[in-house]
N, C-alpha and C. Protein backbone atom coordinates (compact mmCIF):
# COMPACT_ATOMS: atom_id res chain seq x y z
N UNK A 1 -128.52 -5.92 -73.02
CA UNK A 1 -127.90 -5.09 -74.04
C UNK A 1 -128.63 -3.74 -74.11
N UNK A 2 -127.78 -2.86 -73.94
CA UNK A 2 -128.13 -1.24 -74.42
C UNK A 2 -128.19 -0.49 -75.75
N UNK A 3 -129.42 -0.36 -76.53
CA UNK A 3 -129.65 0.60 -77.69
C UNK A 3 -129.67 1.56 -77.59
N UNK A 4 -129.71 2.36 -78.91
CA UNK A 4 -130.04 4.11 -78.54
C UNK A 4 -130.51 4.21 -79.85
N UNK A 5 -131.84 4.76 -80.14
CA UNK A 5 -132.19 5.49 -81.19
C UNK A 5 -132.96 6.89 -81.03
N UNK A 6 -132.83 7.52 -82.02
CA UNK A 6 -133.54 8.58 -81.82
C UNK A 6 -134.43 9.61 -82.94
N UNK A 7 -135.23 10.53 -82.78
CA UNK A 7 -136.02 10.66 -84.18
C UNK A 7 -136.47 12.19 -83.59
N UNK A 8 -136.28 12.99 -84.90
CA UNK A 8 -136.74 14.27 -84.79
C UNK A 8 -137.73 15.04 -85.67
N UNK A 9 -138.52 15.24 -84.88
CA UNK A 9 -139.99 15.84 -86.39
C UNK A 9 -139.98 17.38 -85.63
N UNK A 10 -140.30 17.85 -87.04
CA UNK A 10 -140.69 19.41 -87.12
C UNK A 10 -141.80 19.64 -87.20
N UNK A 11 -142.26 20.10 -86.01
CA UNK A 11 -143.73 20.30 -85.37
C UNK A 11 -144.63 21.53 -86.09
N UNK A 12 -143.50 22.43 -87.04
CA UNK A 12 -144.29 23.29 -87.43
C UNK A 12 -144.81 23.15 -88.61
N UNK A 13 -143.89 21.99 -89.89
CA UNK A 13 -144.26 21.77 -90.88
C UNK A 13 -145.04 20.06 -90.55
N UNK A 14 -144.54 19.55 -89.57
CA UNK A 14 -145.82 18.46 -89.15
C UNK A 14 -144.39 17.15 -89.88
N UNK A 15 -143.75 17.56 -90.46
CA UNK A 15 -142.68 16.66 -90.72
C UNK A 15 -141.21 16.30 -90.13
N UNK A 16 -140.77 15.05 -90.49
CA UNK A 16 -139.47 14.52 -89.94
C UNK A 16 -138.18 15.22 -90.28
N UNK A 17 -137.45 15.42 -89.65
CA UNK A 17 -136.30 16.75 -89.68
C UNK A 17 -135.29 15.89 -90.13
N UNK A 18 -134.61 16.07 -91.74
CA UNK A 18 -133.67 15.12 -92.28
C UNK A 18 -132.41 16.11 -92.70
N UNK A 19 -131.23 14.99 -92.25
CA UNK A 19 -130.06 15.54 -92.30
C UNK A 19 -129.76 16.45 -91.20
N UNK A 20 -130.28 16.12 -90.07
CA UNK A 20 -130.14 17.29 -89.40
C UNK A 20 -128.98 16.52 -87.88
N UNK A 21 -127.92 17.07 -87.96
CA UNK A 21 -126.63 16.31 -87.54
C UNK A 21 -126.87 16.23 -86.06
N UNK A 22 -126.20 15.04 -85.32
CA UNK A 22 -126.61 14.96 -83.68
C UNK A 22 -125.27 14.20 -83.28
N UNK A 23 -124.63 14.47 -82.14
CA UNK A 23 -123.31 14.26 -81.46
C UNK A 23 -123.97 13.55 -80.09
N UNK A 24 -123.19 12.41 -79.91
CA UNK A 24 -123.41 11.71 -78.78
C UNK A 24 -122.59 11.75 -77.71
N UNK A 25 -122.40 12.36 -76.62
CA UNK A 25 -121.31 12.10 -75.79
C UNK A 25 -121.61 11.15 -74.85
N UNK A 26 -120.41 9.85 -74.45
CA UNK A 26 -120.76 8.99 -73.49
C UNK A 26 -120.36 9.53 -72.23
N UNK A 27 -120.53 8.67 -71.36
CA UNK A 27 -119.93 8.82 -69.73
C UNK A 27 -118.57 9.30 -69.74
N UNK A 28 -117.95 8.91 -70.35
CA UNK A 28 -116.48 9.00 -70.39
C UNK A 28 -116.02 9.79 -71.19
N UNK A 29 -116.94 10.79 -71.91
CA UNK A 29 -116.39 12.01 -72.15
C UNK A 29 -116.20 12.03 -74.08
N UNK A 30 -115.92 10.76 -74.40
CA UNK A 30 -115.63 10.62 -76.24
C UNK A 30 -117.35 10.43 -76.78
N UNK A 31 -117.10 10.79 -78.04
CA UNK A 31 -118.30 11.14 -78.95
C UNK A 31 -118.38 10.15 -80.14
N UNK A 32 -119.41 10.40 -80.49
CA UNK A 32 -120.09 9.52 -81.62
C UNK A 32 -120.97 10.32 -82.19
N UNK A 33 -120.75 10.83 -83.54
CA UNK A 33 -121.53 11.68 -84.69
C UNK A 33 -122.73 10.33 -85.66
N UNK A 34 -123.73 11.45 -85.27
CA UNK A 34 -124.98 10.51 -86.26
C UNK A 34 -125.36 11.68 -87.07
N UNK A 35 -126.40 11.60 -87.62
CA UNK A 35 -127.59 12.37 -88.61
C UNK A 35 -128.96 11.47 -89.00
N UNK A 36 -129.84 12.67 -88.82
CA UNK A 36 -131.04 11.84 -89.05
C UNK A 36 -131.47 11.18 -90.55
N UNK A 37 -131.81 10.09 -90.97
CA UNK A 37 -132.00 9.68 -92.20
C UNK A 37 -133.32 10.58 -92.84
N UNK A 38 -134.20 10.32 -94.25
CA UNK A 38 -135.29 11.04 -94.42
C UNK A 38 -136.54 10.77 -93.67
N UNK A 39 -136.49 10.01 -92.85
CA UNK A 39 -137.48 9.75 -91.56
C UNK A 39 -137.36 10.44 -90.43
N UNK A 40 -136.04 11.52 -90.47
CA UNK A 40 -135.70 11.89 -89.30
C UNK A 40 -135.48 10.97 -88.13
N UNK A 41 -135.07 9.85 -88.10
CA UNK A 41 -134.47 8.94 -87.15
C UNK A 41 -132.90 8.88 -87.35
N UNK A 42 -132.46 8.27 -86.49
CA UNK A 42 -130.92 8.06 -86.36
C UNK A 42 -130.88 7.34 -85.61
N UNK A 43 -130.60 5.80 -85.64
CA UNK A 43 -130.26 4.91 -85.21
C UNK A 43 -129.00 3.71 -85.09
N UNK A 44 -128.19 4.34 -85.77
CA UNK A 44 -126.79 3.50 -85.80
C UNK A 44 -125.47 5.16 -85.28
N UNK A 45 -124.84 4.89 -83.71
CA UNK A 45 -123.53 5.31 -83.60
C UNK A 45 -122.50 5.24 -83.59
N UNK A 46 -122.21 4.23 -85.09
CA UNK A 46 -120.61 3.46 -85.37
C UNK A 46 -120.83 1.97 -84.43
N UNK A 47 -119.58 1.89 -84.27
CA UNK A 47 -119.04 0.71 -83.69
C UNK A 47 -118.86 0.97 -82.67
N UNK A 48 -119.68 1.45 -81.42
CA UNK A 48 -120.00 1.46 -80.41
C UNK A 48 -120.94 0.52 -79.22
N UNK A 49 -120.35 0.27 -78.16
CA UNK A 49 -120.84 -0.42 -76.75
C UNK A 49 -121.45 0.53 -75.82
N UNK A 50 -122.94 0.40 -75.55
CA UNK A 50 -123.49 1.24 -74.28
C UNK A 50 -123.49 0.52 -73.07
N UNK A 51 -122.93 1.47 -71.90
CA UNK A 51 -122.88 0.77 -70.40
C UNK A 51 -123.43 1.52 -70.21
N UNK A 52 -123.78 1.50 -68.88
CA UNK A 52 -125.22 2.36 -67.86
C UNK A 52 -124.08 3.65 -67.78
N UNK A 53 -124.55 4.80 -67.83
CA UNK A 53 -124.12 6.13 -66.97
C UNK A 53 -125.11 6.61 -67.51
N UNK A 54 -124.64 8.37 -67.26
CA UNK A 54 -125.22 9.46 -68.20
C UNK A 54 -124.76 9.92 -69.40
N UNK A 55 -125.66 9.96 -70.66
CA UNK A 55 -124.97 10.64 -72.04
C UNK A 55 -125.64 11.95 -72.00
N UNK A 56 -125.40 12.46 -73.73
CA UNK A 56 -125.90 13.40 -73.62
C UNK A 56 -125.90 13.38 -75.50
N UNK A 57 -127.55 13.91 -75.80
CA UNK A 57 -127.15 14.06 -77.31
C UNK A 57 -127.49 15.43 -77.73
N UNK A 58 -127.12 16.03 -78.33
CA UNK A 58 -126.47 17.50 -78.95
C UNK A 58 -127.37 17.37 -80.19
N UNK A 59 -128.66 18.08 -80.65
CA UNK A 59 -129.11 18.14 -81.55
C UNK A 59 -128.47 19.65 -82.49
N UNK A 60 -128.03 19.33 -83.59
CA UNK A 60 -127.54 20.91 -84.26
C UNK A 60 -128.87 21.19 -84.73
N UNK A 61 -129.36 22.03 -84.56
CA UNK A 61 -130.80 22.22 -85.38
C UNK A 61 -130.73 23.73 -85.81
N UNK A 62 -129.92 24.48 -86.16
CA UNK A 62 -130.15 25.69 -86.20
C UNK A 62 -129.92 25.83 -87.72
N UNK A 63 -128.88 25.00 -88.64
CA UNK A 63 -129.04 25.42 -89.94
C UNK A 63 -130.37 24.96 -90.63
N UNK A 64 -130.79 23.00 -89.67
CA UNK A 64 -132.10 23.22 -90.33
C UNK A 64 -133.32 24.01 -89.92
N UNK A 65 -133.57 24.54 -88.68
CA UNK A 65 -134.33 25.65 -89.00
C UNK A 65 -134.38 26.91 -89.64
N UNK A 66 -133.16 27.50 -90.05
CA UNK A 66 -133.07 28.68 -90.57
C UNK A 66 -133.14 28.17 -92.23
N UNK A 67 -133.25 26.73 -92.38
CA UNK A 67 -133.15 26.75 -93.72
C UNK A 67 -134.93 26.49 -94.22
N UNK A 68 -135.22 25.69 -93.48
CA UNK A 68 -136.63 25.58 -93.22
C UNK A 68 -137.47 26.22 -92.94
N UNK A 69 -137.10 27.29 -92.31
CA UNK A 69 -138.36 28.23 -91.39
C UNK A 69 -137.65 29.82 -91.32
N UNK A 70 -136.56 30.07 -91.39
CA UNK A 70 -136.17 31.22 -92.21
C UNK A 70 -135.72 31.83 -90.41
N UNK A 71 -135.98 31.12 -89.75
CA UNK A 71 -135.42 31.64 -88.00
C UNK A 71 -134.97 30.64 -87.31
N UNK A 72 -134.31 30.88 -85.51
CA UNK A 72 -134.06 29.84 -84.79
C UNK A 72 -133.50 30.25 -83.58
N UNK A 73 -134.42 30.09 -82.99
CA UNK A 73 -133.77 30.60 -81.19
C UNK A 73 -132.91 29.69 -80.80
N UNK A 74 -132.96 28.29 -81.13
CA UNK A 74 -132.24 27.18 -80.71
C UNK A 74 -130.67 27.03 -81.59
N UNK A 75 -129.47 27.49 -81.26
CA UNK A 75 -128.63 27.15 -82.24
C UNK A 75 -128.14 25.30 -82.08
N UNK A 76 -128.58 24.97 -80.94
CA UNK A 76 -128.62 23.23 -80.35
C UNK A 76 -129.55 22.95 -79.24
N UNK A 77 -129.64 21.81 -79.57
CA UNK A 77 -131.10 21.17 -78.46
C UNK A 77 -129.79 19.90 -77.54
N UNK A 78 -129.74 20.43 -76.32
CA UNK A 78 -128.99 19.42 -75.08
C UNK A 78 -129.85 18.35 -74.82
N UNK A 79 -129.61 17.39 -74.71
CA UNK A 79 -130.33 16.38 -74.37
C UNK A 79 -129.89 15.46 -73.33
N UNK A 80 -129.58 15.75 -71.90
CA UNK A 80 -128.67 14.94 -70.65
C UNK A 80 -130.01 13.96 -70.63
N UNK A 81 -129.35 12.34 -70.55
CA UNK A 81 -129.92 11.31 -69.87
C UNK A 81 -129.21 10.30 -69.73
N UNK A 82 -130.03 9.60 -68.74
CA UNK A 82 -129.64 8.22 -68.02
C UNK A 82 -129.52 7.07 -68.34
N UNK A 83 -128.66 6.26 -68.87
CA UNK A 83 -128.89 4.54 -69.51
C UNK A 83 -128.88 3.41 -68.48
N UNK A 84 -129.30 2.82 -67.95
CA UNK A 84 -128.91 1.83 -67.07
C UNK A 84 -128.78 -0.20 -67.93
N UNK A 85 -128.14 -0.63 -67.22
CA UNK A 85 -127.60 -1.67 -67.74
C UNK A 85 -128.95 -2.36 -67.88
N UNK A 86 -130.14 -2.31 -67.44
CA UNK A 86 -131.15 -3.47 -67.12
C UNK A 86 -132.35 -2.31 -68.15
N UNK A 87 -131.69 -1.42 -69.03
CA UNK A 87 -132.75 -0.38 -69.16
C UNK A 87 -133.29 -0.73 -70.83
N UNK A 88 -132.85 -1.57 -71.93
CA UNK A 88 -132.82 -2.23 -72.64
C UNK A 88 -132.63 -0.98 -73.69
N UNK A 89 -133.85 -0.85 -75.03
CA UNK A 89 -133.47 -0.31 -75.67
C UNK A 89 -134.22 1.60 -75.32
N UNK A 90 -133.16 2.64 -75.76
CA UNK A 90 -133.90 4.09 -75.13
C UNK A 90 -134.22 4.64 -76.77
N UNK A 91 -135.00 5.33 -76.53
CA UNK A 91 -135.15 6.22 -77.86
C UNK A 91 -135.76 7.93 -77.04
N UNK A 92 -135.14 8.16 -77.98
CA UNK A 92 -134.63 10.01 -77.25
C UNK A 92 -135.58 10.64 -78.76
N UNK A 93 -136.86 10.65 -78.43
CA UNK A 93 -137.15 11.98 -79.98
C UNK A 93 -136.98 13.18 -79.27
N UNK A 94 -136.94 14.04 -80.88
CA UNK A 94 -137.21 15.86 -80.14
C UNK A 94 -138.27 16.35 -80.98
N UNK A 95 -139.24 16.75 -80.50
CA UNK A 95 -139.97 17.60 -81.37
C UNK A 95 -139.53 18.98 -81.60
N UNK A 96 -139.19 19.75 -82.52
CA UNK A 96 -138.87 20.89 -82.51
C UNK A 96 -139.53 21.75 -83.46
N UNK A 97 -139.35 23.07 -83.37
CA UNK A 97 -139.93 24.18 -84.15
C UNK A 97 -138.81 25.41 -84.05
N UNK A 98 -138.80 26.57 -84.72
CA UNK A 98 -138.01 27.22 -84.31
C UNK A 98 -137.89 28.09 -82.81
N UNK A 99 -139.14 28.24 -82.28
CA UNK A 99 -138.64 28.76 -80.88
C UNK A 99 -139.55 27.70 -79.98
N UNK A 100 -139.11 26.65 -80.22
CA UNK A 100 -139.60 25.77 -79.40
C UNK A 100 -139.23 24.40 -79.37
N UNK A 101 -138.85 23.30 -77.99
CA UNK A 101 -138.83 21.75 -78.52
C UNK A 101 -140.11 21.28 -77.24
N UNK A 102 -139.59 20.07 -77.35
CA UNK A 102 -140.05 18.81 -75.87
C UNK A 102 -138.92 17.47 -76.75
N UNK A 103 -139.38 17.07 -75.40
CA UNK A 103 -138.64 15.63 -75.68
C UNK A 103 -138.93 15.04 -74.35
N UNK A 104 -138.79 13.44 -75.16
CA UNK A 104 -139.40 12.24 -73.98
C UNK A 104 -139.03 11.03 -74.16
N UNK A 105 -139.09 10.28 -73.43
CA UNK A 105 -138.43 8.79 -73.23
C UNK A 105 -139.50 8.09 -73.67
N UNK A 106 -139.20 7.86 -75.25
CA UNK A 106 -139.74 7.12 -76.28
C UNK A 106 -139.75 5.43 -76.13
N UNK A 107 -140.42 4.92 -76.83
CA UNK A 107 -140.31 3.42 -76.88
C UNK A 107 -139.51 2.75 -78.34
């Protein structure tokens, strides 16, 4: 079975980025809308099944940085990766700031 969670902290205030909206696209092209809870995680995308391809998750981060930090080079953070059937559960964080992220294949 295939999970997906994911979690976003703001590296400049050292805290978890809440409410801050994220779009899932699968292999096949249809979407699934999340948002991060006040932990900045997001872990439930509806009533959805993951098979192995490539997704992609779409962080909006630009109203919460401009609301937070008063700027934002980033108006979205792309996130292309790989699921495989034998790959169990993925977690996708982003660290972000306003002119800056990373991101990594979390546990």
């Amino acid at each position: 079975m295939i999970s997906l969670s994911s979690h976003v902290l703001d590296t400049t205030s050292g805290k978890p980025a809440s409410a801050l909206p994220l779009t899932l696209t699968f292999p096949d092209g249809t979407t699934a809308e999340g948002k991060t809870d006040d932990d900045g995680r997001c872990k439930t995308w509806g009533d959805v099944s993951f098979t192995a391809g490539t997704y992609q998750l779409r962080f909006h981060c630009e109203a919460y940085l401009l609301a937070q930090h008063g700027d934002s080079f980033y108006p979205f953070v792309d996130i292309t990766f790989v699921m495989t059937e034998d790959g169990g559960h993925y977690h996708v964080p982003l660290l972000i700031s306003p002119f800056g992220f990373s991101s990594y294949r979390g546990s």
